[in-house]
Protein backbone atom coordinates (compact mmCIF):
# COMPACT_ATOMS: atom_id res chain seq x y z
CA UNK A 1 9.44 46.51 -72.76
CA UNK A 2 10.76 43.31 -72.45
CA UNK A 3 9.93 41.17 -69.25
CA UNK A 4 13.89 41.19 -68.45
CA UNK A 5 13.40 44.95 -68.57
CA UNK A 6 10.67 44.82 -66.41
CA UNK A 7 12.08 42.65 -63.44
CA UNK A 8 15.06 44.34 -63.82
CA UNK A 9 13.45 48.09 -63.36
CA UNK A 10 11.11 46.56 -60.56
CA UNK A 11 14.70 45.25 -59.03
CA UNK A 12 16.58 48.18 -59.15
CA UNK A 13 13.80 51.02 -58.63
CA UNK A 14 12.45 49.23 -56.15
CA UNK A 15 8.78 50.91 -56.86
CA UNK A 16 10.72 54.51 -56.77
CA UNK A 17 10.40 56.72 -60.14
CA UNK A 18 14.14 57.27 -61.62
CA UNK A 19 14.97 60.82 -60.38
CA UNK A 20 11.70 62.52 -60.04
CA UNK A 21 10.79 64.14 -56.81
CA UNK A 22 12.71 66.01 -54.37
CA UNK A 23 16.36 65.47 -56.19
CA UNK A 24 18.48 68.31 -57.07
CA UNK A 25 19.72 71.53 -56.04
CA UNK A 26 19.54 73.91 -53.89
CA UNK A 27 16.55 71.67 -51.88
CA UNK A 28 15.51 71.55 -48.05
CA UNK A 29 19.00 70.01 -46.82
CA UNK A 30 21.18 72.84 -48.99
CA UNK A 31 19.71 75.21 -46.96
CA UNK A 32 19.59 73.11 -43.95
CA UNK A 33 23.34 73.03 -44.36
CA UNK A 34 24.65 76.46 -45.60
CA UNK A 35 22.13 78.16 -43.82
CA UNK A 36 22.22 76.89 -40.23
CA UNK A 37 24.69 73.68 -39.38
CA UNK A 38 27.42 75.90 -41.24
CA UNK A 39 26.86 79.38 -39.58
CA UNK A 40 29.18 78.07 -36.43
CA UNK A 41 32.04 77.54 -39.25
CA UNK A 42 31.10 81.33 -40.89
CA UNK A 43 31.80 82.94 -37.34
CA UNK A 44 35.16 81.49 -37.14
CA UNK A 45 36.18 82.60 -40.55
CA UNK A 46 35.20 85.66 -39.76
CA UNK A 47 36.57 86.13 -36.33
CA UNK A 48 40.12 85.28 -38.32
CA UNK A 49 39.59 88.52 -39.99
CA UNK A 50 38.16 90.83 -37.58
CA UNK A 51 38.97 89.05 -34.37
CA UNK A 52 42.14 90.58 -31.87
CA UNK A 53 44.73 89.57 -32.71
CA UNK A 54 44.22 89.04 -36.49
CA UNK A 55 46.23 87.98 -38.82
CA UNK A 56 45.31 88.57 -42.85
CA UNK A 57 48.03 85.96 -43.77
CA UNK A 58 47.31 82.71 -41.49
CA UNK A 59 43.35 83.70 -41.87
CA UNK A 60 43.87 82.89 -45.94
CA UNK A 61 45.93 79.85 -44.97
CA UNK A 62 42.81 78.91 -42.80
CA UNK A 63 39.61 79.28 -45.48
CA UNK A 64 42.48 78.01 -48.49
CA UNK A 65 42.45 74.87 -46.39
CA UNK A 66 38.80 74.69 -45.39
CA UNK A 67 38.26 75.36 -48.88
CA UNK A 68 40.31 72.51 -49.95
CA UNK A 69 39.20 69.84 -47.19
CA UNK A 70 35.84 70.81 -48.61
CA UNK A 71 36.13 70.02 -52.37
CA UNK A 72 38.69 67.22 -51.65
CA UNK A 73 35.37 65.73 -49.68
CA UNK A 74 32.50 67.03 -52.18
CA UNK A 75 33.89 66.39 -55.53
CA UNK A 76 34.15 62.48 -55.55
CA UNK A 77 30.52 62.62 -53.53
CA UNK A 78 29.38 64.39 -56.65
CA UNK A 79 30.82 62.08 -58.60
CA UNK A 80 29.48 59.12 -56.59
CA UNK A 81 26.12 60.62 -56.71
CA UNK A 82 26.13 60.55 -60.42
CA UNK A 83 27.55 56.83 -60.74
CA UNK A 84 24.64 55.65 -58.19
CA UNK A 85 21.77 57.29 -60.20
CA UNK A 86 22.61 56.27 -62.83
CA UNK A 87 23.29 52.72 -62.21
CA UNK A 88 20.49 52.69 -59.70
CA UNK A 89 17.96 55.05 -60.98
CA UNK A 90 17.94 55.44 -64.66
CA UNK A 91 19.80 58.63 -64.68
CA UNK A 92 21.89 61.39 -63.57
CA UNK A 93 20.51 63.56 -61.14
CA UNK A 94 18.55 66.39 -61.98
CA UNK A 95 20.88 69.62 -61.99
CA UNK A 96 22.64 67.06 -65.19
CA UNK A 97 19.60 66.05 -66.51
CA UNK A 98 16.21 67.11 -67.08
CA UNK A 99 14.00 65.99 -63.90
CA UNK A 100 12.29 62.22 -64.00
CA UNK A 101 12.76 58.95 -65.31
């Protein structure tokens, strides 16, 4: 490698490997996420349905909207995600690409 290489990797990695480690998914925080910090959301979708008084019509408007506030939020951090590792850390992360530098 050429010494430009070199300060530039110790630069940018800052002493971290590319993407090895805990990158990826599912990890810890997926199931952090879906599995507890998102169980308050779960009862209200499902009190739309079986609550009194229910209606099947404004409870699809409800998750359709939920639904799209969510992608409309977790498709450009996706995207975003990719851009910074692999300007940042020598690749996509792993789920894209094979785990490590």
């Amino acid at each position: 490698m050429s010494t430009l290489a070199l300060a530039l990797e110790s630069l940018l990695y800052a002493g971290i490997g590319g993407t090895e480690g805990l990158t990826g998914f599912p990890n810890i925080g997926t199931y952090l996420i879906f599995g507890v910090i998102l169980v308050p959301i779960y009862i209200m979708i499902i009190a739309w349905f079986l609550g009194d008084p229910s209606d099947a019509k404004t409870g699809v408007m409800g998750v359709v909207y939920l639904v799209g506030i969510t992608l409309g939020m977790w498709v450009p951090m996706f995207f975003l995600t990719v851009l910074i590792g692999i300007i940042f850390f020598g690749g996509a992360p792993e789920p894209l690409t094979s785990p490590g530098p």
